[in-house]
PDB file of N, CA and C in Angstrom:
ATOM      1  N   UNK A   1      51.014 -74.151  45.761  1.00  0.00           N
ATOM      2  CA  UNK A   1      50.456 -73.256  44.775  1.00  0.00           C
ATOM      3  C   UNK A   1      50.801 -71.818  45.182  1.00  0.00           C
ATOM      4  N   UNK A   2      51.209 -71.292  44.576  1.00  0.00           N
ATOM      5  CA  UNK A   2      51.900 -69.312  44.206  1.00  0.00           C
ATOM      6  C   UNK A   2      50.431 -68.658  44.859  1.00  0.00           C
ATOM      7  N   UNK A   3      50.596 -67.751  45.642  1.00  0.00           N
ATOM      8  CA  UNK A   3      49.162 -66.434  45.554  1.00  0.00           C
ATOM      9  C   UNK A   3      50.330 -65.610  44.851  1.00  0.00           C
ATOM     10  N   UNK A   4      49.176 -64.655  44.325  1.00  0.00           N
ATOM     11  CA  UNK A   4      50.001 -63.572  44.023  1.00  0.00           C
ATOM     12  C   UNK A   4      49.087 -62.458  44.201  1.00  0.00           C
ATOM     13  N   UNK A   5      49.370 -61.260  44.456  1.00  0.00           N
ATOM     14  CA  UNK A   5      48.696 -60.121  45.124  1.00  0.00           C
ATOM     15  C   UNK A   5      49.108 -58.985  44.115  1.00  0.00           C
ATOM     16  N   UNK A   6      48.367 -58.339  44.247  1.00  0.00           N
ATOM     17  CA  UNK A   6      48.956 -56.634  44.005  1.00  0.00           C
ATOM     18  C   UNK A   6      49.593 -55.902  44.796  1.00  0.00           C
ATOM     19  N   UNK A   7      50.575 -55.055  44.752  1.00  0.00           N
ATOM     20  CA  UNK A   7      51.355 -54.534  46.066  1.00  0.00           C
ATOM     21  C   UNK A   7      51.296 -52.627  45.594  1.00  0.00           C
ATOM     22  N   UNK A   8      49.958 -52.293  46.046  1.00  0.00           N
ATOM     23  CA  UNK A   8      50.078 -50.703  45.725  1.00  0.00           C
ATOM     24  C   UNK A   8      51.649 -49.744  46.920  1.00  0.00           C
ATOM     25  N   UNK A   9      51.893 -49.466  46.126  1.00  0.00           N
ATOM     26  CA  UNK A   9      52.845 -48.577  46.987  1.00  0.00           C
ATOM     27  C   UNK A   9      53.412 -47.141  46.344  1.00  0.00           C
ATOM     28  N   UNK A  10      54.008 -46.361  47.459  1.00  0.00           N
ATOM     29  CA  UNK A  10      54.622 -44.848  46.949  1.00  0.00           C
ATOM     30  C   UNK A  10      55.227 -44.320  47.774  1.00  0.00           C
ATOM     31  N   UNK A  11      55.798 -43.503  47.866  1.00  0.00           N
ATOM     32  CA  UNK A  11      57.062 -42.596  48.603  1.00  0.00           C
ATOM     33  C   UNK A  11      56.326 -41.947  49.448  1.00  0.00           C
ATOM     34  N   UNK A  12      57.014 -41.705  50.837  1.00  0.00           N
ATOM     35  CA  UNK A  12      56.619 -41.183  52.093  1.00  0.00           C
ATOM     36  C   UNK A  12      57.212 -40.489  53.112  1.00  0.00           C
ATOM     37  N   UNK A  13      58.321 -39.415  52.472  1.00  0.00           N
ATOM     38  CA  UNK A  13      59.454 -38.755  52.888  1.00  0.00           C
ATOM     39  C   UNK A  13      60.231 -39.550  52.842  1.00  0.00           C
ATOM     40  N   UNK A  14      60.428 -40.046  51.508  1.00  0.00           N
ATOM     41  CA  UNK A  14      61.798 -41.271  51.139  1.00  0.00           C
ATOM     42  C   UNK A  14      61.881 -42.361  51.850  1.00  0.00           C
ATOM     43  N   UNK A  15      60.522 -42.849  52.196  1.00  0.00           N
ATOM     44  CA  UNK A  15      60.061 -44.530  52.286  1.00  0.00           C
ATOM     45  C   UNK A  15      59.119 -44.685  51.593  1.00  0.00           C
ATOM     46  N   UNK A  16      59.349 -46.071  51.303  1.00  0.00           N
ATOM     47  CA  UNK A  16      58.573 -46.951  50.303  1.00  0.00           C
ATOM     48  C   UNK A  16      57.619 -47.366  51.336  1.00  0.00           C
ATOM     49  N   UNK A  17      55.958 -46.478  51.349  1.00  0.00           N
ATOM     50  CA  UNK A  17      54.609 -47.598  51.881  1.00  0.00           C
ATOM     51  C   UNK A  17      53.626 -48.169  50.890  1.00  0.00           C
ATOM     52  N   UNK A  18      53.109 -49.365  51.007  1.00  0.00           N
ATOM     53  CA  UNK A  18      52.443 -49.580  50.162  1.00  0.00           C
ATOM     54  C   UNK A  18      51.703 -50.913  51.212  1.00  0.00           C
ATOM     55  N   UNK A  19      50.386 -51.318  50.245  1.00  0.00           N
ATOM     56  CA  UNK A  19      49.418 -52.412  50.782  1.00  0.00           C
ATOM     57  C   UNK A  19      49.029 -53.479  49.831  1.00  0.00           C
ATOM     58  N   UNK A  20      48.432 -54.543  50.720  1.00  0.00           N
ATOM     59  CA  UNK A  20      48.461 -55.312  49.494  1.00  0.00           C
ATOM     60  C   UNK A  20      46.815 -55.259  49.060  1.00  0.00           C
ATOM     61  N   UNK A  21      46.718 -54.546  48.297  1.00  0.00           N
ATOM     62  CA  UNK A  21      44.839 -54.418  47.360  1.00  0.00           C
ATOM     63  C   UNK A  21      44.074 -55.519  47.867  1.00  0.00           C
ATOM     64  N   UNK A  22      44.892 -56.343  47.178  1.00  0.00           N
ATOM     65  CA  UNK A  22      43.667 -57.419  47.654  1.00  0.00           C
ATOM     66  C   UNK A  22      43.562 -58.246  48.951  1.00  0.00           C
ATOM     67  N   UNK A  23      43.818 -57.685  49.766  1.00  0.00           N
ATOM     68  CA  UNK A  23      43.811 -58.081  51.366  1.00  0.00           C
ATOM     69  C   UNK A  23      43.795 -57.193  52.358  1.00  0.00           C
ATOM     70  N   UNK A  24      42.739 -57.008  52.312  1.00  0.00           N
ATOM     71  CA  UNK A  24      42.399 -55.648  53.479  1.00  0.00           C
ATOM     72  C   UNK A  24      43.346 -55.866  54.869  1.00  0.00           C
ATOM     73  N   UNK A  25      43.941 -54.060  55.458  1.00  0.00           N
ATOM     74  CA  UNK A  25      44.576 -54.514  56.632  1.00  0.00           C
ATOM     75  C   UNK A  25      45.941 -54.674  56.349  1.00  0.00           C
ATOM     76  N   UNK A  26      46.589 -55.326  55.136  1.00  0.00           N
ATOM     77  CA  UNK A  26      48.127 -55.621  55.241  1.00  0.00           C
ATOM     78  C   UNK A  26      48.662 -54.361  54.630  1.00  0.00           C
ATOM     79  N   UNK A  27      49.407 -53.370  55.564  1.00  0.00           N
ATOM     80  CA  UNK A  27      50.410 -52.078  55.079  1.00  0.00           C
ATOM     81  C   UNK A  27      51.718 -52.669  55.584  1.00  0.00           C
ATOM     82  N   UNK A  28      52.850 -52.056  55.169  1.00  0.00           N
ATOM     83  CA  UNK A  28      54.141 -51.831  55.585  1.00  0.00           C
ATOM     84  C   UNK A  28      54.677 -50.881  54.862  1.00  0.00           C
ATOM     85  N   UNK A  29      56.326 -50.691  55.673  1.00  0.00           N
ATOM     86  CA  UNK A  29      57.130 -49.766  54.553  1.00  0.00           C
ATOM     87  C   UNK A  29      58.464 -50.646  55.041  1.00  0.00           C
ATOM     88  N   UNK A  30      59.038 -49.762  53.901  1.00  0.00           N
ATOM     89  CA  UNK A  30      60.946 -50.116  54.063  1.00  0.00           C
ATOM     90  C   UNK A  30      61.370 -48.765  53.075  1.00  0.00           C
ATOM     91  N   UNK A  31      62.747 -49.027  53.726  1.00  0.00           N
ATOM     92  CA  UNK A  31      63.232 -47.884  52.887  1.00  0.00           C
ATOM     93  C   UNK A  31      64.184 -48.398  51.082  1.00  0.00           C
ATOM     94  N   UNK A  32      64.011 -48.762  50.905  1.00  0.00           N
ATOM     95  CA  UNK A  32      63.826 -49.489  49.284  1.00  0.00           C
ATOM     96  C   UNK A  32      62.518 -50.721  48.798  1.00  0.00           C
ATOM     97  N   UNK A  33      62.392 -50.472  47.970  1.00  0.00           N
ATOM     98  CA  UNK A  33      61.153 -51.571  47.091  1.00  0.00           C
ATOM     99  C   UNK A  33      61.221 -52.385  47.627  1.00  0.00           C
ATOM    100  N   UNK A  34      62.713 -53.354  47.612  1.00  0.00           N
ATOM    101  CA  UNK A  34      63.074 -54.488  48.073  1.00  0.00           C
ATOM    102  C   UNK A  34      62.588 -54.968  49.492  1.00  0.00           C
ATOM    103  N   UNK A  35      63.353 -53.763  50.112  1.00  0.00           N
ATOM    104  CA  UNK A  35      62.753 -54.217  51.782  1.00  0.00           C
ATOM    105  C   UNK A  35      60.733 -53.985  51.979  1.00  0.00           C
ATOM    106  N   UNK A  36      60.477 -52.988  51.569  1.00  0.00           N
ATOM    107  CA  UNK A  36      59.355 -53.333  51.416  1.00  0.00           C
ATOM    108  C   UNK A  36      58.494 -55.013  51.096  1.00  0.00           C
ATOM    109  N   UNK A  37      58.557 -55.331  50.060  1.00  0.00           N
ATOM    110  CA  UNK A  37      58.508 -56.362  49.696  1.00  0.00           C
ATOM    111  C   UNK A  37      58.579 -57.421  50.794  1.00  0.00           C
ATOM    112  N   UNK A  38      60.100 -57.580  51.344  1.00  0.00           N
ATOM    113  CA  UNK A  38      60.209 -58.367  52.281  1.00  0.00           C
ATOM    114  C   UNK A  38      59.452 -57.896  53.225  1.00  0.00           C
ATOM    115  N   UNK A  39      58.924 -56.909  53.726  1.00  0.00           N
ATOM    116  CA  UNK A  39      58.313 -56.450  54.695  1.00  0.00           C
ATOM    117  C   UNK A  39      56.933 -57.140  55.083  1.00  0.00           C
ATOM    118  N   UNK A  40      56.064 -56.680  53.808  1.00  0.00           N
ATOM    119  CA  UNK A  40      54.925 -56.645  53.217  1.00  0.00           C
ATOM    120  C   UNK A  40      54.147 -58.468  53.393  1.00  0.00           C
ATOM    121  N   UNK A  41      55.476 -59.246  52.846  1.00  0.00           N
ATOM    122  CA  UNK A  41      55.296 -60.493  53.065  1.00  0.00           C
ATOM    123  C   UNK A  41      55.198 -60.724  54.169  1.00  0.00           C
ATOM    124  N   UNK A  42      56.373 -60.555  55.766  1.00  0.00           N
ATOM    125  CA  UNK A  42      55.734 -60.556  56.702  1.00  0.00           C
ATOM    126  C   UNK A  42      54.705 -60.306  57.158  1.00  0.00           C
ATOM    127  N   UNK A  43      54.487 -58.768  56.701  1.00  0.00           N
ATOM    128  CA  UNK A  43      53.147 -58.708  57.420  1.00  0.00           C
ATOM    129  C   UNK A  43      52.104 -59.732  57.539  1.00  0.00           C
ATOM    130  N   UNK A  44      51.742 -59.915  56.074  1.00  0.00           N
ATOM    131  CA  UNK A  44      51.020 -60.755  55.272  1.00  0.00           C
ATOM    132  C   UNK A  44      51.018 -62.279  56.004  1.00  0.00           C
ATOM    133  N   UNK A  45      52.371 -62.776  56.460  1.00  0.00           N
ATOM    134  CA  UNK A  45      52.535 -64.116  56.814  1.00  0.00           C
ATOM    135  C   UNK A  45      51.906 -63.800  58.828  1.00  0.00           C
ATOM    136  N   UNK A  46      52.527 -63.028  59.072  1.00  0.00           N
ATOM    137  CA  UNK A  46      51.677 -62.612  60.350  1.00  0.00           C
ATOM    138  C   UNK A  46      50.288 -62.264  60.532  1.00  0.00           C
ATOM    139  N   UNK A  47      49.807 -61.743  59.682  1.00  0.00           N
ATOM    140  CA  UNK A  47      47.915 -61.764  59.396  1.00  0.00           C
ATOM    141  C   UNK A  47      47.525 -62.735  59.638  1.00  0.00           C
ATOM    142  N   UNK A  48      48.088 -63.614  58.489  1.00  0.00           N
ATOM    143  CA  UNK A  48      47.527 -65.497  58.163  1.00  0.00           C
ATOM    144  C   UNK A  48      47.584 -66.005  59.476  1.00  0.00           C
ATOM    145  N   UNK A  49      48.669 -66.016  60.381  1.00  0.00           N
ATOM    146  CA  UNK A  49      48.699 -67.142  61.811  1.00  0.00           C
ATOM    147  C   UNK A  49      47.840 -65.953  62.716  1.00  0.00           C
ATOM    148  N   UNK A  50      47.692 -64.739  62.748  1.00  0.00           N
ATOM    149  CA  UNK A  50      46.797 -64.453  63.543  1.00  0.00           C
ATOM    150  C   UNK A  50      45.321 -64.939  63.590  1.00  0.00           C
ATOM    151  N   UNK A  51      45.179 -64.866  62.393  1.00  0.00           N
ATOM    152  CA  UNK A  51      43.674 -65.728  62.013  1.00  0.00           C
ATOM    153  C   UNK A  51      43.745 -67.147  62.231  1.00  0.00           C
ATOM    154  N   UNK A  52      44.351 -67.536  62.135  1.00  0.00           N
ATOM    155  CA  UNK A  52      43.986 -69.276  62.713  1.00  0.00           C
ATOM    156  C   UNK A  52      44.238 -69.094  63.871  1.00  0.00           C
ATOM    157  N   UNK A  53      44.946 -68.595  64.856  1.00  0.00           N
ATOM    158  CA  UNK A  53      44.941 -68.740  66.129  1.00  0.00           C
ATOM    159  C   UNK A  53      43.970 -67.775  67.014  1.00  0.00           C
ATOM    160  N   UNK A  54      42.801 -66.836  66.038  1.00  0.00           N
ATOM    161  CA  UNK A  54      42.266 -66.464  66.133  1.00  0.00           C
ATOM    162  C   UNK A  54      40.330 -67.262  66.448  1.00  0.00           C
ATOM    163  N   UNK A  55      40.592 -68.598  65.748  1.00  0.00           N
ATOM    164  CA  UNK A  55      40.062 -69.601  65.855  1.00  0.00           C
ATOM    165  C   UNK A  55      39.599 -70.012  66.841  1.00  0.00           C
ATOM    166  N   UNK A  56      38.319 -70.387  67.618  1.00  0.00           N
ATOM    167  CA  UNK A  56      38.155 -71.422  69.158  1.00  0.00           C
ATOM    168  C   UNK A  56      38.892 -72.740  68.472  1.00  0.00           C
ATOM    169  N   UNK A  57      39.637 -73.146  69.464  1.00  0.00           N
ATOM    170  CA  UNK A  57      40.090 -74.493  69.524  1.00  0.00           C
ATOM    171  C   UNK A  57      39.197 -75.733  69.035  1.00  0.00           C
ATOM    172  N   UNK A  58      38.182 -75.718  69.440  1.00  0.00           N
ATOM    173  CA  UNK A  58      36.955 -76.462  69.074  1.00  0.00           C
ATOM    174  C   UNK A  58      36.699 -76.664  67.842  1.00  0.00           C
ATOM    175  N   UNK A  59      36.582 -75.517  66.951  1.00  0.00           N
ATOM    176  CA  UNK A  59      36.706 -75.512  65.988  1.00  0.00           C
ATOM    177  C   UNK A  59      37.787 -75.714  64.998  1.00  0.00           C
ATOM    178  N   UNK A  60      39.235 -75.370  65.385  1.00  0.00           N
ATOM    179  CA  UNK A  60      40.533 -76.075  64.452  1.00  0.00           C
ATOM    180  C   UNK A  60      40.523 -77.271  64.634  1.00  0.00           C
ATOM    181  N   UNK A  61      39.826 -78.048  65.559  1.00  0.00           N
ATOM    182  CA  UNK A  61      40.132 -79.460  65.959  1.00  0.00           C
ATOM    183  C   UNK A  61      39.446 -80.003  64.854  1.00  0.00           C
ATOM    184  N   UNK A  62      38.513 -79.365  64.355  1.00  0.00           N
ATOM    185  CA  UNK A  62      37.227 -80.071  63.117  1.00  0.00           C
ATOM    186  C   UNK A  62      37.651 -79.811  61.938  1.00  0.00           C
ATOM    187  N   UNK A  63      38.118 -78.689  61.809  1.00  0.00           N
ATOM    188  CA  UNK A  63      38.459 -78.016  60.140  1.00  0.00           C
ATOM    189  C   UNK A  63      39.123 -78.832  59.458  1.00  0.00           C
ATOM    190  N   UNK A  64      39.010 -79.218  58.148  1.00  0.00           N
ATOM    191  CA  UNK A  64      40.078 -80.032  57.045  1.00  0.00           C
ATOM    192  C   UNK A  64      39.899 -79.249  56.055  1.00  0.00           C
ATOM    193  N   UNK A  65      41.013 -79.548  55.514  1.00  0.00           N
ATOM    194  CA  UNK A  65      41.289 -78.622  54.152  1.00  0.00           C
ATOM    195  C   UNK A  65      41.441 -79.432  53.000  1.00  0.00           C
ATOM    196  N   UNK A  66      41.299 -78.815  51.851  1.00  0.00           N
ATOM    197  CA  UNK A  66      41.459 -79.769  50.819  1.00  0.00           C
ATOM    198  C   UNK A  66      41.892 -78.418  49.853  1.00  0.00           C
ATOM    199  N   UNK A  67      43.020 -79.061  48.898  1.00  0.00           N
ATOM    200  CA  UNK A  67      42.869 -77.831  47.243  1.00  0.00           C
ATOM    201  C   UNK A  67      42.450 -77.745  46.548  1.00  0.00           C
ATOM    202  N   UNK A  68      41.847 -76.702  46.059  1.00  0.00           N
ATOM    203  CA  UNK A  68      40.798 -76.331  45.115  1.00  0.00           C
ATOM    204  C   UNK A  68      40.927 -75.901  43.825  1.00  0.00           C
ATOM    205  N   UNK A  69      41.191 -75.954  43.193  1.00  0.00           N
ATOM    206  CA  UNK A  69      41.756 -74.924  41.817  1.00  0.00           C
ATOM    207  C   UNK A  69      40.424 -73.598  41.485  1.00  0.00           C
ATOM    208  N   UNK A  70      40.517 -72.538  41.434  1.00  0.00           N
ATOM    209  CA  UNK A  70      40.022 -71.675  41.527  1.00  0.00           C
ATOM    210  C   UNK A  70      40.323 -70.787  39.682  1.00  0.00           C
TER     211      UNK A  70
END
């Protein structure tokens, strides 16, 4: 299933910074939209595994997931 986010961004002595609104914490820049973008997603994908490995062990050992439609 797609997330899709908002990606606020604007010029910064001719870099592109911007965040993603709805996820507190994720900034980047690049120097075109594009790289931004790609940027932004990293970040974003690096947030996500910080937080699960942010986890006690004890606890990932228990967690199950299931999908939800929202």
């Amino acid at each position: 299933m797609a997330k899709y986010f908002t990606l606020e961004y604007w010029l910064d002595e001719g870099w592109y910074v911007g965040r993603l609104k709805d996820v507190p914490g994720v900034f980047s820049q690049g120097q075109t939209l594009e790289e931004l973008k790609e940027n932004i997603l990293d970040a974003y994908n690096l947030m996500i595994e910080e937080d699960e490995e942010a986890l006690p062990r004890i606890i990932r050992d228990k967690m199950k997931q299931i999908r939800i439609e929202i």
